[in-house]
C-alpha atoms as a PDB file:
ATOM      1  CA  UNK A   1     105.664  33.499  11.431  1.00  0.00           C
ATOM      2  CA  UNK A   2     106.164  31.486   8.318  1.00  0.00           C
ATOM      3  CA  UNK A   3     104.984  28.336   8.859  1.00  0.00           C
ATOM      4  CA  UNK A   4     105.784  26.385   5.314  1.00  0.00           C
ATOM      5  CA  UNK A   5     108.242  24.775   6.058  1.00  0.00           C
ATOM      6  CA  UNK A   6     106.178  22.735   8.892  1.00  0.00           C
ATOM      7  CA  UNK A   7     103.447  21.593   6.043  1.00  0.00           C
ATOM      8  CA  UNK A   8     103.437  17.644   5.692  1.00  0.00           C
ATOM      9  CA  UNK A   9     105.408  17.254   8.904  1.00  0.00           C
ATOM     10  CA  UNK A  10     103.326  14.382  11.148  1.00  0.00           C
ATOM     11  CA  UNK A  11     104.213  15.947  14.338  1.00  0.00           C
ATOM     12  CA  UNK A  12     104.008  19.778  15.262  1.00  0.00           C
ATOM     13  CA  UNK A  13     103.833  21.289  18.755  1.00  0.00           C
ATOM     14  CA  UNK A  14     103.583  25.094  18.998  1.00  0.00           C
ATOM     15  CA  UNK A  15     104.068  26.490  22.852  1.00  0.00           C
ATOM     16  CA  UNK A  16     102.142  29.705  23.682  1.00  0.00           C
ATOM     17  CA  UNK A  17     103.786  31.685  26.582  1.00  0.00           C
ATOM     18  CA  UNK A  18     101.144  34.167  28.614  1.00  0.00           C
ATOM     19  CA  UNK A  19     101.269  36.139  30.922  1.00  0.00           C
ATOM     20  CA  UNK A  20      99.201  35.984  33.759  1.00  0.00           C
ATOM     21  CA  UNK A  21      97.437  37.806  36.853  1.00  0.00           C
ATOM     22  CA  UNK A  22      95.476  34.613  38.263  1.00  0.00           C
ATOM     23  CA  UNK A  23      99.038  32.248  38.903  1.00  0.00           C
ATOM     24  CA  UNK A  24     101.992  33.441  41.218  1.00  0.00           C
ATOM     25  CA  UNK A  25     104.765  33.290  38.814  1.00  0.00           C
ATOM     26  CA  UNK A  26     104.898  35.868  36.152  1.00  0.00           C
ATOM     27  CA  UNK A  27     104.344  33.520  33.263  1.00  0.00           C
ATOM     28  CA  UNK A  28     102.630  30.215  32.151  1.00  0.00           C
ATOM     29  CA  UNK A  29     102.995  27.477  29.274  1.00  0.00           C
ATOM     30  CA  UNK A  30     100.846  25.288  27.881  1.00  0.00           C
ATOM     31  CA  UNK A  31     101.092  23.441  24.842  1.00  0.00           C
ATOM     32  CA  UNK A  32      98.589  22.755  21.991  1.00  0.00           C
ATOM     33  CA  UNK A  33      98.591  19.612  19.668  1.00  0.00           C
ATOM     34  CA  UNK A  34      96.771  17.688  17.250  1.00  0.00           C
ATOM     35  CA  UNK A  35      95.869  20.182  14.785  1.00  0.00           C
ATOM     36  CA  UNK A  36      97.234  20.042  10.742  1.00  0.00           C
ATOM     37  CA  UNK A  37      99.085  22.812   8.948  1.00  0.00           C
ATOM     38  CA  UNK A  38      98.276  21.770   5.206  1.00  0.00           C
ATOM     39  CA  UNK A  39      99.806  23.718   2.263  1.00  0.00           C
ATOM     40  CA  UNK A  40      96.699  25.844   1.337  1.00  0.00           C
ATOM     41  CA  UNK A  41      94.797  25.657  -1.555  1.00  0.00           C
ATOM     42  CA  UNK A  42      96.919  27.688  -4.255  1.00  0.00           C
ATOM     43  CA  UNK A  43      99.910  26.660  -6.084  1.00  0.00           C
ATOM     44  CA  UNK A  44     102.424  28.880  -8.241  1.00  0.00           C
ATOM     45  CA  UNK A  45     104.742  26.862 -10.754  1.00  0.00           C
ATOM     46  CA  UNK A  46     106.815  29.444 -13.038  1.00  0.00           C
ATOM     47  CA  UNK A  47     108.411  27.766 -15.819  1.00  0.00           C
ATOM     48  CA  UNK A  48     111.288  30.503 -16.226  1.00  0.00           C
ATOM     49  CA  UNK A  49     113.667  29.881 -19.251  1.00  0.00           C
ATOM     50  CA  UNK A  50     115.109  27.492 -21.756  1.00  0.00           C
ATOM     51  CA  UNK A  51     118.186  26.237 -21.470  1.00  0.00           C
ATOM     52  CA  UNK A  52     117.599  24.158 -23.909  1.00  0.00           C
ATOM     53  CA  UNK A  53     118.107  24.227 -27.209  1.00  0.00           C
ATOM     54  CA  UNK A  54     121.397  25.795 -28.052  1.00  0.00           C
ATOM     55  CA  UNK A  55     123.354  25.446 -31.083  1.00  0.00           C
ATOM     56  CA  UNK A  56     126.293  27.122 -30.271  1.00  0.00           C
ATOM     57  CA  UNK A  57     128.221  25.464 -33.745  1.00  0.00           C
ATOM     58  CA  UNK A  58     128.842  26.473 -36.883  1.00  0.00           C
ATOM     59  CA  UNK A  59     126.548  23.402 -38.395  1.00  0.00           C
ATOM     60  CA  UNK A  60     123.375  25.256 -36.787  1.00  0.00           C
ATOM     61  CA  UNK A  61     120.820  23.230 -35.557  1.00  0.00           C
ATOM     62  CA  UNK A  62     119.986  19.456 -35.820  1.00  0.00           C
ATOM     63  CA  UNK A  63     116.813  17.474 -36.549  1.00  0.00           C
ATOM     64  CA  UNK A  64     117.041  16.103 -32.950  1.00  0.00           C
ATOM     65  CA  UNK A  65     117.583  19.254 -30.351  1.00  0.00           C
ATOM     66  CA  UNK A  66     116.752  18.305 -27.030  1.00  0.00           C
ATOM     67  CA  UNK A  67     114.991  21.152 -25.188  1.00  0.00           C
ATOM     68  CA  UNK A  68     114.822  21.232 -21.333  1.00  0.00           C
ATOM     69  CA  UNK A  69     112.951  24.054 -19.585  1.00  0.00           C
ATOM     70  CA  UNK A  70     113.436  25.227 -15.772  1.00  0.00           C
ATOM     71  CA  UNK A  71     110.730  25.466 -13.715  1.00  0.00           C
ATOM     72  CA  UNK A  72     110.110  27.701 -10.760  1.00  0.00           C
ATOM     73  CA  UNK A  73     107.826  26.245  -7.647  1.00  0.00           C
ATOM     74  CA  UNK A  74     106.770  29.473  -5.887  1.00  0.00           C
ATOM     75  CA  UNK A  75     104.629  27.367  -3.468  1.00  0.00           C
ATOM     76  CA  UNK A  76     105.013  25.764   0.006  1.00  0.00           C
ATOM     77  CA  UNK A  77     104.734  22.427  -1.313  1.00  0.00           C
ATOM     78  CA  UNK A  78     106.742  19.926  -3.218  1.00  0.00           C
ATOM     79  CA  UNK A  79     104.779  19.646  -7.121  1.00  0.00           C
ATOM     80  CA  UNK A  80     104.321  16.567  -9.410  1.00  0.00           C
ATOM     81  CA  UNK A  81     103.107  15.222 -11.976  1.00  0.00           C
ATOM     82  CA  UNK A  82     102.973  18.506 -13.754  1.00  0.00           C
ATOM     83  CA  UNK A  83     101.466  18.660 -17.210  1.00  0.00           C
ATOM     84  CA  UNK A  84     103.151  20.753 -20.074  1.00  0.00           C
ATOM     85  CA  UNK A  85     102.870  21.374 -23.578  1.00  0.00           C
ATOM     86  CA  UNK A  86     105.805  22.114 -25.810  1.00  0.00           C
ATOM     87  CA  UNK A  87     105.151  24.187 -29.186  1.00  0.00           C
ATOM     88  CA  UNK A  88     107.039  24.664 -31.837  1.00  0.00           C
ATOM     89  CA  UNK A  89     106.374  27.156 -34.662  1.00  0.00           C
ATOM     90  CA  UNK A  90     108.086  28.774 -37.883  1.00  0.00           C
ATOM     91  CA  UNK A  91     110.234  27.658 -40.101  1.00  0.00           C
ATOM     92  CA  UNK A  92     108.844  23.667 -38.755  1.00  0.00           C
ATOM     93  CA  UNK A  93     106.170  22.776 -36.521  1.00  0.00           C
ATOM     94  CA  UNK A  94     105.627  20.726 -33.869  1.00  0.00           C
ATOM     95  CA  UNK A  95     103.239  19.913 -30.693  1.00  0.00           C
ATOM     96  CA  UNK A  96     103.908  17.768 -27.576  1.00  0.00           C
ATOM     97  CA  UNK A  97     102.283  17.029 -24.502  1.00  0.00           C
ATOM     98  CA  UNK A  98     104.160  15.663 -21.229  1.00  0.00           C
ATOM     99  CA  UNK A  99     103.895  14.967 -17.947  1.00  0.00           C
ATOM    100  CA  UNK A 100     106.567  16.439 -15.272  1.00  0.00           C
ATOM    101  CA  UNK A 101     107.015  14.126 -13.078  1.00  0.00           C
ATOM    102  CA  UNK A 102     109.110  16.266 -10.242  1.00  0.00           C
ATOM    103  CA  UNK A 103     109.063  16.658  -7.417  1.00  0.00           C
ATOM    104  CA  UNK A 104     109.901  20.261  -8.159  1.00  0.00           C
ATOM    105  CA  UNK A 105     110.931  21.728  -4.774  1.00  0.00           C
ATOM    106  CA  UNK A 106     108.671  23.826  -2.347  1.00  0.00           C
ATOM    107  CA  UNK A 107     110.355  27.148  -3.521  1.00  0.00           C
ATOM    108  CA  UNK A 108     112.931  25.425  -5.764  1.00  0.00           C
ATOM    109  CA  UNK A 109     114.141  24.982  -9.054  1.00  0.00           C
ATOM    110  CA  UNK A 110     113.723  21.894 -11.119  1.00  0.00           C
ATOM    111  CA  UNK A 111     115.144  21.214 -15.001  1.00  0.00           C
ATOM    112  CA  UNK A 112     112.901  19.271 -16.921  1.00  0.00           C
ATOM    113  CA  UNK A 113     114.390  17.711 -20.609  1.00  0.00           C
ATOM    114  CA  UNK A 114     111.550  16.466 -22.927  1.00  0.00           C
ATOM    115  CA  UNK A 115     111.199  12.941 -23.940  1.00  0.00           C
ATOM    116  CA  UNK A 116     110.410  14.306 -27.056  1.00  0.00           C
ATOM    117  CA  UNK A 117     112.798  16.533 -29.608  1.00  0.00           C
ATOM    118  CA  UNK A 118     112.563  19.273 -31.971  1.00  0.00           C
ATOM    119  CA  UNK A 119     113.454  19.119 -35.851  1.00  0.00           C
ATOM    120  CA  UNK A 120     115.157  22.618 -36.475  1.00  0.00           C
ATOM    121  CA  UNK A 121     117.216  21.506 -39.414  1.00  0.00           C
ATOM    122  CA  UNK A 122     115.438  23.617 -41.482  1.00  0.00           C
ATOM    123  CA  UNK A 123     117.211  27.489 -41.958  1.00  0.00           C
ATOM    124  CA  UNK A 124     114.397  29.543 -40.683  1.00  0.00           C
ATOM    125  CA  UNK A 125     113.252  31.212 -37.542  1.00  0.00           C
ATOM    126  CA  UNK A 126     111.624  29.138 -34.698  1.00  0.00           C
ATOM    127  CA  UNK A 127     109.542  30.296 -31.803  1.00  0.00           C
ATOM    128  CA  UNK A 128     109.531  27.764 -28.877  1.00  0.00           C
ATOM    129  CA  UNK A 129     106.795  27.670 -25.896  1.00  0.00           C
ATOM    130  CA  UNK A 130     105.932  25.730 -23.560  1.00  0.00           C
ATOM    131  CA  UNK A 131     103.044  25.941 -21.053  1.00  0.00           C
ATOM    132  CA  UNK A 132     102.193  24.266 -17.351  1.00  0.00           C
ATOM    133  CA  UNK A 133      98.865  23.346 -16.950  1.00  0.00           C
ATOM    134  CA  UNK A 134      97.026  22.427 -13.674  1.00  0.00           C
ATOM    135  CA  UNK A 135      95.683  19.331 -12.239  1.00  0.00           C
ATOM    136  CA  UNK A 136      93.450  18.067  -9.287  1.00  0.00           C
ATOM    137  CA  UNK A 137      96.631  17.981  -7.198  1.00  0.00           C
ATOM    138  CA  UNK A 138      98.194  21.560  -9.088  1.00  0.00           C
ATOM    139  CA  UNK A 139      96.186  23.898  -8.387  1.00  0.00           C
ATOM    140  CA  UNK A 140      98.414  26.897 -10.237  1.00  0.00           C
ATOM    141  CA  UNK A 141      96.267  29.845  -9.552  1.00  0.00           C
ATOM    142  CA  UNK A 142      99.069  32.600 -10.918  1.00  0.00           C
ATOM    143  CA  UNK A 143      98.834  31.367 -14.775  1.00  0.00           C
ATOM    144  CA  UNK A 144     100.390  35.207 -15.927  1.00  0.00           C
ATOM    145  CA  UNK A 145     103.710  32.634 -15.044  1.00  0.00           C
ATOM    146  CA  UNK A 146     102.686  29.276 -17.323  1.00  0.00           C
ATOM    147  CA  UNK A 147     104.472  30.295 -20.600  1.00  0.00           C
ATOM    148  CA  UNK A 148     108.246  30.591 -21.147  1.00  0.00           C
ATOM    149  CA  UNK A 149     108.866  31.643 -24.708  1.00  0.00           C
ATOM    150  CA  UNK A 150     112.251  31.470 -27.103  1.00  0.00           C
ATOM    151  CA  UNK A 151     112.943  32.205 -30.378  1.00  0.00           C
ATOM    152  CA  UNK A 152     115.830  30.595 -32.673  1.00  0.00           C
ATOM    153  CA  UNK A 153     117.529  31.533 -35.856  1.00  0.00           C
ATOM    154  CA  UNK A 154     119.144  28.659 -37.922  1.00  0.00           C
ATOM    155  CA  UNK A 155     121.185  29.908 -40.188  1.00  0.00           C
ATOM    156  CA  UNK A 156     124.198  27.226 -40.964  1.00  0.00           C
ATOM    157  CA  UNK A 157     127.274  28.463 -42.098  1.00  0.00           C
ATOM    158  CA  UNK A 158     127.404  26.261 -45.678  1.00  0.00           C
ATOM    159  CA  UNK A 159     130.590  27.780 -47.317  1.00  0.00           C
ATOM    160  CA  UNK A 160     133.634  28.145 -46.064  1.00  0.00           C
ATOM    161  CA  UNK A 161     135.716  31.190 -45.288  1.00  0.00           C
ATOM    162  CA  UNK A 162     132.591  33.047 -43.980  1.00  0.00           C
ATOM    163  CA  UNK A 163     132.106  36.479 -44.164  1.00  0.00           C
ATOM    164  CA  UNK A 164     129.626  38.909 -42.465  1.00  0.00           C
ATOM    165  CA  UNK A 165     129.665  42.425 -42.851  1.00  0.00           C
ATOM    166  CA  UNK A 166     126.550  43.284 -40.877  1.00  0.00           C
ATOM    167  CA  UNK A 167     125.565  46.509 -43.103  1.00  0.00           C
ATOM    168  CA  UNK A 168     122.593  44.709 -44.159  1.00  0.00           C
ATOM    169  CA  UNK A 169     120.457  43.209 -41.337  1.00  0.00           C
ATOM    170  CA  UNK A 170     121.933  40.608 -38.844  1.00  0.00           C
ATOM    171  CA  UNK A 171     122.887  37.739 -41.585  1.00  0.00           C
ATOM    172  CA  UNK A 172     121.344  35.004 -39.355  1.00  0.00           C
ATOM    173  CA  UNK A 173     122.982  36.005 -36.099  1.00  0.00           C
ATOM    174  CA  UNK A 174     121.558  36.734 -33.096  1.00  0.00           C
ATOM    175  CA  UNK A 175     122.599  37.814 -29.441  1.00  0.00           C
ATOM    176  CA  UNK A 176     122.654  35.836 -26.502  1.00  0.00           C
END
């Protein structure tokens, strides 16, 4: 049986039912205490996808976009205190480290905004990661699952009517 959802919880009883051949009646109980379900030694936090930044306007992007990750707990424990890194590379660069401070929910979803944001003013193409690291109390033993990865085109629409043909390459546009 899946005991997770019992971790942390200050008072457990499991009851046994037997049979047996040494009382009269055809079964007996008995109960067993005072021993700990903990949540194991390994912990799984996926950070999954960007939401984070989005220009969706015609002005492209700004020299302040706020980027906000979601984050995946694949363990049987609350997480906090997660650390990250946030990279930035392309047509600007830039390199942050922060600390999550959840709780990201045992086998839950949590959306985490940087303090910090990202200059993307620049026309270019930008690659965004960001990484989960571990700690003495994360102990992420899947790391294939650390990185989430986007990449961003910035190409601002500077004259007005615009006109795209698409017969040669995508002319700054992108799907999604």
């Amino acid at each position: 049986h899946e005991l997770c959802t019992l971790s942390g919880e200050t008072c457990v009883k499991f009851r046994i039912a037997t049979s047996s051949y040494y009382y009269s009646s055809n079964t007996s109980r008995f109960a067993i205490d005072n021993f700990r379900i903990n949540e194991g030694t390994q912990d799984d936090l996926e950070a999954v996808i960007f939401v984070n930044p989005h220009a969706g306007k015609c002005s492209g992007y700004s020299a302040a976009e706020t980027v906000t990750l979601v984050l995946q707990n694949n363990t049987c424990r609350p997480l906090t205190n997660i650390p990250v890194t946030l990279t930035m590379a392309g047509a600007g660069s830039a390199t942050y480290s922060e600390v999550i401070p959840g709780p990201v929910p045992r086998f839950g979803r949590y959306k985490y905004t940087f303090t910090n944001t990202l200059n993307m003013a620049t026309a270019g193409t930008y690659t965004i990661t960001a990484v989960t690291g571990t700690t003495p109390t994360v102990r992420d033993t899947f790391p294939s699952n650390n990185t989430a990865i986007t990449t961003h085109t910035n190409g601002p629409v500077a004259t007005y009517p615009y006109t795209a043909d698409f017969n040669s390459g995508n002319q700054n546009w992108s799907s999604g």
